[in-house]
C-alpha atoms as a PDB file:
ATOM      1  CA  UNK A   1      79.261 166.698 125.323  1.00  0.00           C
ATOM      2  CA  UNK A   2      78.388 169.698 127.618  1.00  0.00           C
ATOM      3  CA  UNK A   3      79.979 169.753 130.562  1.00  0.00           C
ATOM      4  CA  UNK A   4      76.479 169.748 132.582  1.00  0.00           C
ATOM      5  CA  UNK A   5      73.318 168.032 131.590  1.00  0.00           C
ATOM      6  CA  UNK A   6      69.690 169.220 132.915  1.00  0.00           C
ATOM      7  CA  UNK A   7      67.208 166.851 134.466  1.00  0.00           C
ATOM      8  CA  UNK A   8      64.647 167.277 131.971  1.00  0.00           C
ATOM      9  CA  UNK A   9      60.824 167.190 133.712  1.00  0.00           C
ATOM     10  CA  UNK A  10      57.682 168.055 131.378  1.00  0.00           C
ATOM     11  CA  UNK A  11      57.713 171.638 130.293  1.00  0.00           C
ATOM     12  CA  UNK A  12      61.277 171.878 132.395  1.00  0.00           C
ATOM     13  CA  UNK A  13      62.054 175.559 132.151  1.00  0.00           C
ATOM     14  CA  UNK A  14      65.418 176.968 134.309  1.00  0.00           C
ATOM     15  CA  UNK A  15      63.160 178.285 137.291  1.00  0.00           C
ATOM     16  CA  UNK A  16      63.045 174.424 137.687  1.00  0.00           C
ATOM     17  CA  UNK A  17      66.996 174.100 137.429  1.00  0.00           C
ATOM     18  CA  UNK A  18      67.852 174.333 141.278  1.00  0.00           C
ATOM     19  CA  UNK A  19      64.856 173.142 142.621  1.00  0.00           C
ATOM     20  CA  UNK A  20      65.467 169.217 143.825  1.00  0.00           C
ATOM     21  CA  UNK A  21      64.155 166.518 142.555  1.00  0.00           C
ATOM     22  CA  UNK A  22      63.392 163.079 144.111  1.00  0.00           C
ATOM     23  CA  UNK A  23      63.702 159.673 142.270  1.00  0.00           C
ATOM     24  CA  UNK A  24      63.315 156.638 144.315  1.00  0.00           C
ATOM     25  CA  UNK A  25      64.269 157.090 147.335  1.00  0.00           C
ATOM     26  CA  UNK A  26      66.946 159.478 146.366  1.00  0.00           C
ATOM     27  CA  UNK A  27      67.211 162.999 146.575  1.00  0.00           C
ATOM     28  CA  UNK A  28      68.827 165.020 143.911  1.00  0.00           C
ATOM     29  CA  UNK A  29      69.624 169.204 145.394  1.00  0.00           C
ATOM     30  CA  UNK A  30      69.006 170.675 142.277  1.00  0.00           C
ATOM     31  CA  UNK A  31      68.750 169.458 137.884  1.00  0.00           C
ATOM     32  CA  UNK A  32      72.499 169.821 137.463  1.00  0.00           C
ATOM     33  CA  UNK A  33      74.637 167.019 136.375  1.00  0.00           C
ATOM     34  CA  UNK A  34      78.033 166.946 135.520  1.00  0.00           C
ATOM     35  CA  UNK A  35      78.668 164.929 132.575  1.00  0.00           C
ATOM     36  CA  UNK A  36      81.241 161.915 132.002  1.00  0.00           C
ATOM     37  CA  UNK A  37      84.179 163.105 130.707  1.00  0.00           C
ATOM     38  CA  UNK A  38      87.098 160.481 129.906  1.00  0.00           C
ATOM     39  CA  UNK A  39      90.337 161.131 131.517  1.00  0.00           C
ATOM     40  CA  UNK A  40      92.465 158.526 130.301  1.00  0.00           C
ATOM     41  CA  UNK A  41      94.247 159.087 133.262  1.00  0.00           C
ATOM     42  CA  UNK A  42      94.286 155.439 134.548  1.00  0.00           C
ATOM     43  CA  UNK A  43      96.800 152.479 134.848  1.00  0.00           C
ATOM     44  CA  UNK A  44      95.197 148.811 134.702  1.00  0.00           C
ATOM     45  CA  UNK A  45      91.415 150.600 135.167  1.00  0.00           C
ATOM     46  CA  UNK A  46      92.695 152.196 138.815  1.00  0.00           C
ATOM     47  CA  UNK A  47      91.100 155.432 139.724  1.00  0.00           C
ATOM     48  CA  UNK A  48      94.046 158.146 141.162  1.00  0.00           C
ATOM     49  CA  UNK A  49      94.110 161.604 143.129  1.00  0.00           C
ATOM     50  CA  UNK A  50      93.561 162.591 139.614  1.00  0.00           C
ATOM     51  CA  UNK A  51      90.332 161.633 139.485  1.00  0.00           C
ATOM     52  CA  UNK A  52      89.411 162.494 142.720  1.00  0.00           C
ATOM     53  CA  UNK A  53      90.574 166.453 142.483  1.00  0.00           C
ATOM     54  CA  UNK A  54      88.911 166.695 139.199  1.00  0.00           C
ATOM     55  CA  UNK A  55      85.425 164.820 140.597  1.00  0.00           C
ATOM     56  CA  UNK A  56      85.845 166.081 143.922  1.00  0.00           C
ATOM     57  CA  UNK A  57      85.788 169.962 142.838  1.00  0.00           C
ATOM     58  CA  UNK A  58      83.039 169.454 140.657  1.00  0.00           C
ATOM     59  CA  UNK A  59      81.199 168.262 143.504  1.00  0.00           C
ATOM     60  CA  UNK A  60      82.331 171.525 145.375  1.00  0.00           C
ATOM     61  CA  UNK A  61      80.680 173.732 142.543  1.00  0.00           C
ATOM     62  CA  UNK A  62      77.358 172.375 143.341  1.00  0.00           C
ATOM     63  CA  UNK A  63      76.146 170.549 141.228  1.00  0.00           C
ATOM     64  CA  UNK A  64      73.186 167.546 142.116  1.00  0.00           C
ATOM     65  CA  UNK A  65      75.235 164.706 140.552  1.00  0.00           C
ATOM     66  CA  UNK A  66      78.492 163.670 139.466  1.00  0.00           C
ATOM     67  CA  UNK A  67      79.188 161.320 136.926  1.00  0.00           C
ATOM     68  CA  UNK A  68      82.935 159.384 136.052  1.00  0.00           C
ATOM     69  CA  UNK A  69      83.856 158.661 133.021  1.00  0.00           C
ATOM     70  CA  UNK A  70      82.802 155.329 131.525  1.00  0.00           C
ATOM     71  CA  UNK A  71      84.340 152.999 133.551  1.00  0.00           C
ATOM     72  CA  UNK A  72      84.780 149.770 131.678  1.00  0.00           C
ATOM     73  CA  UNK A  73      83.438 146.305 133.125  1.00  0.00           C
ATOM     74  CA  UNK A  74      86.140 144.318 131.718  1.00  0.00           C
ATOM     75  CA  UNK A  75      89.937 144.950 130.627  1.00  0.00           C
ATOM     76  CA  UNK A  76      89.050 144.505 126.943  1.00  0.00           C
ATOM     77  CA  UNK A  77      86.334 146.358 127.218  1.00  0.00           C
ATOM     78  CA  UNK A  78      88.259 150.074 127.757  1.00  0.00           C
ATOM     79  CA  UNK A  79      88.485 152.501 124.805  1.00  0.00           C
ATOM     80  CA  UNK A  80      92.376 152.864 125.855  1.00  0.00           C
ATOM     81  CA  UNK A  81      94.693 151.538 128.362  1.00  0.00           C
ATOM     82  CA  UNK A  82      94.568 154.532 129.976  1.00  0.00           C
ATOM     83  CA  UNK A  83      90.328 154.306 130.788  1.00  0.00           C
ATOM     84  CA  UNK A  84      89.332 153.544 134.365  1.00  0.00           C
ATOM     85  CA  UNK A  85      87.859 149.864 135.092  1.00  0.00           C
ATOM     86  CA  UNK A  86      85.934 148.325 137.605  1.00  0.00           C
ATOM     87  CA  UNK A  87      86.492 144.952 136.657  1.00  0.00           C
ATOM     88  CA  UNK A  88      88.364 143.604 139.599  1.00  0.00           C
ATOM     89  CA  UNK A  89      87.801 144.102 143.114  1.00  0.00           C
ATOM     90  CA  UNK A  90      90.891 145.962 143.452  1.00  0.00           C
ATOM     91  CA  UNK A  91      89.426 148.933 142.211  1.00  0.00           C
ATOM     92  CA  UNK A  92      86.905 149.663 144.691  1.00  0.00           C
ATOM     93  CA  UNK A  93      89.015 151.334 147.556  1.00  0.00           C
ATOM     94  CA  UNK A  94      90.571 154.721 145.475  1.00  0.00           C
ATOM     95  CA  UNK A  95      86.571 154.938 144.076  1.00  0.00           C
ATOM     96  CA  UNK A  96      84.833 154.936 147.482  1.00  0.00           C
ATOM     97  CA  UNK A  97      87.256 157.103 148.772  1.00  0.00           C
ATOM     98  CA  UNK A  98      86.424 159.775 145.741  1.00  0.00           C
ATOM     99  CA  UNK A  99      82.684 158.811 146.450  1.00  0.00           C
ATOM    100  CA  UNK A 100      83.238 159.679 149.770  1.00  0.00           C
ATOM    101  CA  UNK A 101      84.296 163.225 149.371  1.00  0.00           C
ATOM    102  CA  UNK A 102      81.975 163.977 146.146  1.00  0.00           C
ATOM    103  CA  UNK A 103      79.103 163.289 148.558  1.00  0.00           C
ATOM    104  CA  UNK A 104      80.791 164.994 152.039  1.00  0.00           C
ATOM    105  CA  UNK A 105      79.694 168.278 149.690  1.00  0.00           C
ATOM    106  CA  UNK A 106      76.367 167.412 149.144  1.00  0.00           C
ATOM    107  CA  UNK A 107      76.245 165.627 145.591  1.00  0.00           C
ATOM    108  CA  UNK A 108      75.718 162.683 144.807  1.00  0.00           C
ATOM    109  CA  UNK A 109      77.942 160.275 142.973  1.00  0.00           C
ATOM    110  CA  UNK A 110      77.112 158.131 140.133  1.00  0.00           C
ATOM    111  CA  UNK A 111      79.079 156.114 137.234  1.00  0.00           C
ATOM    112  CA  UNK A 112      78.826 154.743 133.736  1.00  0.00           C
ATOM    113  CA  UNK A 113      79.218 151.240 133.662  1.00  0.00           C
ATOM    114  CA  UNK A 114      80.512 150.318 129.639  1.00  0.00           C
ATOM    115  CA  UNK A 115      82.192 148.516 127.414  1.00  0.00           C
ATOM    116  CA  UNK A 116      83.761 149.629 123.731  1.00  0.00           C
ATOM    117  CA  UNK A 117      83.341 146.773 121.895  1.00  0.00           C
ATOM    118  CA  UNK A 118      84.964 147.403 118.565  1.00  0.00           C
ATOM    119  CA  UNK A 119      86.457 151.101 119.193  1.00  0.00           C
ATOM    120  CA  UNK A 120      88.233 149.797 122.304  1.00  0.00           C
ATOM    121  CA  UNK A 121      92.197 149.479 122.187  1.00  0.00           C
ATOM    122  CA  UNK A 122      93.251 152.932 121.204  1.00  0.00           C
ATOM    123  CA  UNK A 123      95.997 155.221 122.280  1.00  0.00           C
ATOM    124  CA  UNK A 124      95.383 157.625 123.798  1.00  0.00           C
ATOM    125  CA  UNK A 125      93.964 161.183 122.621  1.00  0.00           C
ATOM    126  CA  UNK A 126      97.077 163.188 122.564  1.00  0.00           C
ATOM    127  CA  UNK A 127      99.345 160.471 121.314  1.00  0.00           C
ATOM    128  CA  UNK A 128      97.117 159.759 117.932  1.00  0.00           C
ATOM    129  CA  UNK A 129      94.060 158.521 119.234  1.00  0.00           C
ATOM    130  CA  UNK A 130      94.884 155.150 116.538  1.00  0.00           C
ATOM    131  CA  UNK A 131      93.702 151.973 117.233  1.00  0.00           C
ATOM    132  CA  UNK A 132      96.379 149.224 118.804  1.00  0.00           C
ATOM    133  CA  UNK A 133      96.534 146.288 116.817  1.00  0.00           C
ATOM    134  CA  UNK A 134      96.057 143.241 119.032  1.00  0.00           C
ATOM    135  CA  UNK A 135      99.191 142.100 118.650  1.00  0.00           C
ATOM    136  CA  UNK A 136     101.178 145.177 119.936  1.00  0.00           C
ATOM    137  CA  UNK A 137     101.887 146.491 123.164  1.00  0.00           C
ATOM    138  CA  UNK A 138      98.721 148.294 125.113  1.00  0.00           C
ATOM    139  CA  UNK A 139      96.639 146.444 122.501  1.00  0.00           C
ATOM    140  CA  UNK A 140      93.945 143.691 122.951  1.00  0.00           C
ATOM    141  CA  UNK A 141      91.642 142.424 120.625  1.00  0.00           C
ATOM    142  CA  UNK A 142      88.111 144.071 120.286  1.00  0.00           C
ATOM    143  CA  UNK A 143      84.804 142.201 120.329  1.00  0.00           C
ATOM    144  CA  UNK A 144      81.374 143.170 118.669  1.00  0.00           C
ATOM    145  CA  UNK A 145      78.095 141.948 117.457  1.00  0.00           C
ATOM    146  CA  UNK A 146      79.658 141.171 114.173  1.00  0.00           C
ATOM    147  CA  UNK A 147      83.175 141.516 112.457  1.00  0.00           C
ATOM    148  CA  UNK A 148      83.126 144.773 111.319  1.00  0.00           C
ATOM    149  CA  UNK A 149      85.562 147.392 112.211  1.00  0.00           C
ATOM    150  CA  UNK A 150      84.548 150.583 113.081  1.00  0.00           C
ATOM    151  CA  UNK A 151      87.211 152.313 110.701  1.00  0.00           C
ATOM    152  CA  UNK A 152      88.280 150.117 107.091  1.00  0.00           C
ATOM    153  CA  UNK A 153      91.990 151.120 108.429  1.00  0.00           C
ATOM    154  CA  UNK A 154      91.648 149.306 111.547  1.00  0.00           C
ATOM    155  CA  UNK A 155      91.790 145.672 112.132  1.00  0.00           C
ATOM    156  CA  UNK A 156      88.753 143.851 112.222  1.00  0.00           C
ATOM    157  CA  UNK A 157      86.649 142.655 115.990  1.00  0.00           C
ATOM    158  CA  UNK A 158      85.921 139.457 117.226  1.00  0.00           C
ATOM    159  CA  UNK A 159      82.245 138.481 116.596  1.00  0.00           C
ATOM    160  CA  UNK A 160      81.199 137.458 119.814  1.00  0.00           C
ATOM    161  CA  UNK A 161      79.639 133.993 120.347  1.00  0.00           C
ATOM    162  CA  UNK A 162      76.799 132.742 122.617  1.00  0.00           C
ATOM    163  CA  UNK A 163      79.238 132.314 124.858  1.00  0.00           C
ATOM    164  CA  UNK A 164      82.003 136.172 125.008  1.00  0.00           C
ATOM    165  CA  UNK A 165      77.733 137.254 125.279  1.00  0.00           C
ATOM    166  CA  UNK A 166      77.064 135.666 128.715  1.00  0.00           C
ATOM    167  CA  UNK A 167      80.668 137.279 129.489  1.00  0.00           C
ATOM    168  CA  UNK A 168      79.537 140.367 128.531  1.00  0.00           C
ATOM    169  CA  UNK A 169      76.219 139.958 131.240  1.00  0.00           C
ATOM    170  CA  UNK A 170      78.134 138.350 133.873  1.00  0.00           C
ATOM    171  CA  UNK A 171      80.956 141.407 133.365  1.00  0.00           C
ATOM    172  CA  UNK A 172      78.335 144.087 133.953  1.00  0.00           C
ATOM    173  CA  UNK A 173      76.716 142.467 136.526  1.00  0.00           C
ATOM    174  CA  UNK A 174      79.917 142.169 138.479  1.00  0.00           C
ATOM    175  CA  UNK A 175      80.905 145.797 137.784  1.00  0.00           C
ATOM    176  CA  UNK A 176      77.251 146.862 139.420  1.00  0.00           C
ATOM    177  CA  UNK A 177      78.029 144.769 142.689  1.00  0.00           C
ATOM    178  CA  UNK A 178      81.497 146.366 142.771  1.00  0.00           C
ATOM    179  CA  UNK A 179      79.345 149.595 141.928  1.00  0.00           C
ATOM    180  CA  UNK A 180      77.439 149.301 144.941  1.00  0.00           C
ATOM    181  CA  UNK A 181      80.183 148.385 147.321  1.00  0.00           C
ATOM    182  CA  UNK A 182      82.371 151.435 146.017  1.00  0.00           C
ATOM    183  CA  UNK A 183      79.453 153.591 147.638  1.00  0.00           C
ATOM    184  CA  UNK A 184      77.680 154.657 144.126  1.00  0.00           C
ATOM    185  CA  UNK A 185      74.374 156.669 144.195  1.00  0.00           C
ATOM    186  CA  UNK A 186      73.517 155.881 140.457  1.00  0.00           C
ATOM    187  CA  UNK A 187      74.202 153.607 137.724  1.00  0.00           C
ATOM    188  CA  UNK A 188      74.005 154.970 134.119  1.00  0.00           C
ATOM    189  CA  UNK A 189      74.579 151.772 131.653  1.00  0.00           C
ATOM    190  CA  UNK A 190      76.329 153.326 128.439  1.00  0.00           C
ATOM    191  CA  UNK A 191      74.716 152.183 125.269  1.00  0.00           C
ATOM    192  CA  UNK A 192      75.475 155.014 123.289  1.00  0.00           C
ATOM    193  CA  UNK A 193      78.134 156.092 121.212  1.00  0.00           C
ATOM    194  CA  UNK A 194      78.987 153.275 118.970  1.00  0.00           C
ATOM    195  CA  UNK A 195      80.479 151.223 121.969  1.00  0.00           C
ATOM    196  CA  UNK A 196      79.344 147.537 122.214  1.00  0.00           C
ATOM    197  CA  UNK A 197      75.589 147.745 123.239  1.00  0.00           C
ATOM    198  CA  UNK A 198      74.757 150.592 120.243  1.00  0.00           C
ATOM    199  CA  UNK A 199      77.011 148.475 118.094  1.00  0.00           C
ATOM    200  CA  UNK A 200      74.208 145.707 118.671  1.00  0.00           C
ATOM    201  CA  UNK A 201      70.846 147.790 118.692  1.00  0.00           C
ATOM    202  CA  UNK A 202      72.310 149.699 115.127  1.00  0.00           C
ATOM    203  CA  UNK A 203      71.786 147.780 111.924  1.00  0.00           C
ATOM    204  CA  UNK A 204      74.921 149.078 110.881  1.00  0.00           C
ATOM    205  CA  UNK A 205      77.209 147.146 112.962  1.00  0.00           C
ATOM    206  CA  UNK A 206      75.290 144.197 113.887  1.00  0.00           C
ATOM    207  CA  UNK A 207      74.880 141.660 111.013  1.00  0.00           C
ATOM    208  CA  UNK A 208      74.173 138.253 113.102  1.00  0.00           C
ATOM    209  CA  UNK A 209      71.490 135.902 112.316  1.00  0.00           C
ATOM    210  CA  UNK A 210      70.959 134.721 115.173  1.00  0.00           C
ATOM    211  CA  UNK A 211      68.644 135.816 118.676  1.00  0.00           C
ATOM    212  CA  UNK A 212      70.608 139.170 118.782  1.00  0.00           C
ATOM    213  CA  UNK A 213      70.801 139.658 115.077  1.00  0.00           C
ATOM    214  CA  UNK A 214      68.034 140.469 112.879  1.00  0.00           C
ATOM    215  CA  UNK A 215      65.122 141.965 113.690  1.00  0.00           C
ATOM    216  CA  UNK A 216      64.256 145.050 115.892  1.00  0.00           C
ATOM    217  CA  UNK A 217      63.345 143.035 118.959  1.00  0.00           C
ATOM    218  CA  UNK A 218      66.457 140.979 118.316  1.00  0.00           C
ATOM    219  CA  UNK A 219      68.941 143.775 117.701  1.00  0.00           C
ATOM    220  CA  UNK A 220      67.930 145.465 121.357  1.00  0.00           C
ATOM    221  CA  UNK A 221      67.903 142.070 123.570  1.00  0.00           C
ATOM    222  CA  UNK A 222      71.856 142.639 124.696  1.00  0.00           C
ATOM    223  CA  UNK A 223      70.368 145.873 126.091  1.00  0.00           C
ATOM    224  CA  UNK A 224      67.693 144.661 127.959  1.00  0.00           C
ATOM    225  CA  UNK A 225      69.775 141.750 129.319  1.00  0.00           C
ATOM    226  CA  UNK A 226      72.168 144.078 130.419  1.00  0.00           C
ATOM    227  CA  UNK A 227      69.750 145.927 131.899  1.00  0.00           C
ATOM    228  CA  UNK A 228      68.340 142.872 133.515  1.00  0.00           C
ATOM    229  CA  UNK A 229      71.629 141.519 134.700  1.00  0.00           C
ATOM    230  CA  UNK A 230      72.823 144.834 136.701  1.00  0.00           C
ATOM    231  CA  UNK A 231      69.013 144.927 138.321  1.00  0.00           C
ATOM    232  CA  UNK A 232      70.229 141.652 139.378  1.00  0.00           C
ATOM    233  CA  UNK A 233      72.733 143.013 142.186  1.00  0.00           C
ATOM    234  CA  UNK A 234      71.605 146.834 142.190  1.00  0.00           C
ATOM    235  CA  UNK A 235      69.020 147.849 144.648  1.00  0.00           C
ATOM    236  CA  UNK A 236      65.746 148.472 142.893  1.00  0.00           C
ATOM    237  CA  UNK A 237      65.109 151.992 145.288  1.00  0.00           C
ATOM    238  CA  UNK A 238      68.225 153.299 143.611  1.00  0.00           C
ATOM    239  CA  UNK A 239      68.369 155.268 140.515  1.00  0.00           C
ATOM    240  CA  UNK A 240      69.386 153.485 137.183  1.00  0.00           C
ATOM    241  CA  UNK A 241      69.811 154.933 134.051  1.00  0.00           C
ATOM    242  CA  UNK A 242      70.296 154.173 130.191  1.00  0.00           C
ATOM    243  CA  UNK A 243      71.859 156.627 128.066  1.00  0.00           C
ATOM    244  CA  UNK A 244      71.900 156.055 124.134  1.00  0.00           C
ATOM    245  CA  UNK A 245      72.225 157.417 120.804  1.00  0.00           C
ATOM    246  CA  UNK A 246      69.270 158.290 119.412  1.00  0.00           C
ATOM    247  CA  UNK A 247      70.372 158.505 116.035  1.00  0.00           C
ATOM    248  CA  UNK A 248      73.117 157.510 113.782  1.00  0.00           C
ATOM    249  CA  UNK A 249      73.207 159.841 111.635  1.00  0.00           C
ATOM    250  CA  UNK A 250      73.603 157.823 108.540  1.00  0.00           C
ATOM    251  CA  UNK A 251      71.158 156.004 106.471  1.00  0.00           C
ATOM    252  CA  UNK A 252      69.737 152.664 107.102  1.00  0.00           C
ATOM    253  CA  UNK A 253      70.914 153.240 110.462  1.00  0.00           C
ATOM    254  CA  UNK A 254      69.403 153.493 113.805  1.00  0.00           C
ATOM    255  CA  UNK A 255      66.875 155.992 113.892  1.00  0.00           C
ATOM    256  CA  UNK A 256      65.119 158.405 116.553  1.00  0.00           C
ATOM    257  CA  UNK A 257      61.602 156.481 115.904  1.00  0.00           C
ATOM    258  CA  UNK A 258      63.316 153.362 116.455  1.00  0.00           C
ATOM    259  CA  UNK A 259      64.723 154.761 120.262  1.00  0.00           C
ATOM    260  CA  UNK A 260      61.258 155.298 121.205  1.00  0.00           C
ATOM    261  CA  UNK A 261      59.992 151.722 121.585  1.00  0.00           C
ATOM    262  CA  UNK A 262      62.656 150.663 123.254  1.00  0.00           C
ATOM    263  CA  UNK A 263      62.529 154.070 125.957  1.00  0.00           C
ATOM    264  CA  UNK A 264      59.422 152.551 126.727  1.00  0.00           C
ATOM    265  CA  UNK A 265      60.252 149.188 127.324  1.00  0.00           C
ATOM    266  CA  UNK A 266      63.185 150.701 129.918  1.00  0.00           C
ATOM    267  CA  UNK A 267      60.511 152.466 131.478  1.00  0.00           C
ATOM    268  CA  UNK A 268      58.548 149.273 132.259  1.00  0.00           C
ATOM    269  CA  UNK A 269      61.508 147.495 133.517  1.00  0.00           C
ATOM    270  CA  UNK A 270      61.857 149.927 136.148  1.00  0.00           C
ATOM    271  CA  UNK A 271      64.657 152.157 134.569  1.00  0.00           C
ATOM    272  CA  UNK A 272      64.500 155.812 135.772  1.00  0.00           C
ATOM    273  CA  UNK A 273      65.882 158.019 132.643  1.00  0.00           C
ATOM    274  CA  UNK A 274      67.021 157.439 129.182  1.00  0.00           C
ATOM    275  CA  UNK A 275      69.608 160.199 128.845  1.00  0.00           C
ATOM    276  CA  UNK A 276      69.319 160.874 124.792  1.00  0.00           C
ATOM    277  CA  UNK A 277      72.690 161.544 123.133  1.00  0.00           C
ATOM    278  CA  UNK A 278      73.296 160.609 119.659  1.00  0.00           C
ATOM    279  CA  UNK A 279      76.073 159.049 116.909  1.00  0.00           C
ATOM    280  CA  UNK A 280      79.484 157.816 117.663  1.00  0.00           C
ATOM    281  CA  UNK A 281      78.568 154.441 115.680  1.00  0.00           C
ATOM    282  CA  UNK A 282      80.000 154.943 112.564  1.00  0.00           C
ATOM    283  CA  UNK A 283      81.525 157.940 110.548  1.00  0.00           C
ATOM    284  CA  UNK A 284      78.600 159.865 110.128  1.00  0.00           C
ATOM    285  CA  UNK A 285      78.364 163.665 108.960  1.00  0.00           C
ATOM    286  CA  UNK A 286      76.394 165.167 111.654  1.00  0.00           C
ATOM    287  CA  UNK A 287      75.025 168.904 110.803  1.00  0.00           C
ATOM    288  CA  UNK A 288      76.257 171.534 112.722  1.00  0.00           C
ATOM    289  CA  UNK A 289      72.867 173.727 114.359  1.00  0.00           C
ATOM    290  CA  UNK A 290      72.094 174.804 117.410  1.00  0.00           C
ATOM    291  CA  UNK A 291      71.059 171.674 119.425  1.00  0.00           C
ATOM    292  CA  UNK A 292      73.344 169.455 117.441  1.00  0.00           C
ATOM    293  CA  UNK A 293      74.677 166.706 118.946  1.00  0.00           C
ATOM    294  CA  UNK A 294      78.718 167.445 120.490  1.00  0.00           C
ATOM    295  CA  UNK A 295      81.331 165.185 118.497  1.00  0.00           C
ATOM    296  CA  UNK A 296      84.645 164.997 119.397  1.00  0.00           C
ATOM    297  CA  UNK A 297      87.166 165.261 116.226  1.00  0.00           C
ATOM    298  CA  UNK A 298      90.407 163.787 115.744  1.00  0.00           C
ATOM    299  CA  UNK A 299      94.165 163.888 117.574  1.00  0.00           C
ATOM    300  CA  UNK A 300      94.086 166.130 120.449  1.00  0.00           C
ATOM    301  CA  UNK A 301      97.015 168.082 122.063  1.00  0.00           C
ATOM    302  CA  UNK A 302      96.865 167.099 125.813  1.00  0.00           C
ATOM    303  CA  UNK A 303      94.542 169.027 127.860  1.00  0.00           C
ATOM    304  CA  UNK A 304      93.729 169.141 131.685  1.00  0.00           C
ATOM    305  CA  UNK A 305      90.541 166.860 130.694  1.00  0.00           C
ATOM    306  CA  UNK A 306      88.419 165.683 128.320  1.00  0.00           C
ATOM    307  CA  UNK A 307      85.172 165.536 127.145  1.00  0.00           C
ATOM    308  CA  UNK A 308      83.040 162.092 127.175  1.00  0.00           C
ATOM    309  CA  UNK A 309      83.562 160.136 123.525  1.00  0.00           C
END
């Protein structure tokens, strides 16, 4: 992922890049966001003074918006032990006080509410990047539309039933009202990236037969429950976005044809932008042009941070 994204308006061209921009009631300075990039510098989902020098000076730069990483809505939903969480109330203080400095410079703040589904319990980057089986230390067991792993190497997810589903709502609801108290300007829900909500809308990873299994309108209903359920507690004259991937790369998968229905169906139900990324869902050889979509490869040495996965 680059490290900042562009507010994209009709016929956007980079007179329009510091210029603000208004949606809702909120005001953005200029088109410059900085993107979530994981840090996997977290114990038990808790935000540190890591997070808030690295958020805090990217707010200094300038920029309109700052986004965290993906901050998981429930313990098993974190790609690593190491992700930040917002699934206990616990975790509000250290994040409001970061909010409160990001937007002392001007920015705004805003956060990607997710959850893995089956790539979650991994170690972390620099030690291997492997997945944890469930039954080792650091490891949990993953969940997903269907019980399919994302690697043949790794151990298989839990298929979640009607009932790990309403969890799954209730979870992201309850990370949006802890959202809101932490002092967030935006919401992005993360359904990209081969993490639980792409796992559903892609034909590749969801095989269920039942209301979210199936056909199109099926296969996207997690999403728009989601969707529904954060509305629930977040202010309507706030910003809200979606990203996904708009393409999996891979045949019989999802395609970018099949992201524009539901784009428009977010529009209608009041969501502000559908930030377009793309892949992540399976192992899928993406071709490398200019434009291509950013994916990251495989055991990293340590750096200072990290792109988003």
């Amino acid at each position: 992922m680059p490290l900042l994204s562009i507010f994209a308006s009709k016929n956007i061209n980079m007179p329009n890049l510091f210029s603000p921009l208004k949606i809702k009631n909120t005001e953005f300075r200029n088109r410059i966001v900085v993107s979530p990039m994981c840090e996997y510098s977290s114990d038990d989902g808790f935000a540190t003074n890591w997070h808030l020098v690295h958020l805090g000076s990217r707010a200094v730069g300038g920029a309109a918006l700052v986004l965290t990483e993906a901050i998981a809505v429930s313990p098993e939903g974190r790609i690593s032990y190491g992700d930040t969480g917002i699934y206990k109330d616990a975790h509000i203080d250290k994040l409001k006080e970061i909010n409160e400095f990001i937007q002392s410079q001007g920015a705004l703040s805003g956060t990607q509410l997710a959850h893995a589904g089956r790539k979650a319990s991994h170690e972390l980057p620099w030690n291997g990047n492997a997945q944890i089986p469930s039954n080792q230390p650091n490891g949990w067991k993953a969940v997903a539309p269907s019980a399919i792993p994302f690697d043949a190497k790794e151990e298989a997810p839990l298929a979640l039933d009607k009932a790990g589903i309403e969890k799954v709502k209730a979870d992201f609801k309850a990370a949006a009202a802890r959202t809101l108290a932490a002092g967030f300007d935006v919401i992005e829900i993360h359904a990209a990236h081969g993490y639980l909500i792409h796992e559903f809308y892609s034909p590749l990873s969801n095989q269920r037969t039942d209301e979210y299994g199936g056909s199109f309108d099926n296969r996207i209903r997690l999403l728009l429950e989601v969707v529904e359920s954060v509305q629930q507690v977040w202010p309507a004259d706030k910003p809200l976005f979606v990203r996904i991937s708009s393409t999996d790369w891979t045949e019989g998968g999802w395609t970018i044809d099949d992201s524009v229905a539901p784009a428009a169906i977010l529009k209608d139900k009041g969501v502000d932008l559908v930030d377009c990324s793309s892949a992540g869902n399976v192992l899928a050889k993406i071709p490398l042009k200019p434009g291509y979509r950013w994916s990251l490869p495989g055991p990293l040495a340590k750096p200072a941070s990290l792109p988003a996965r």
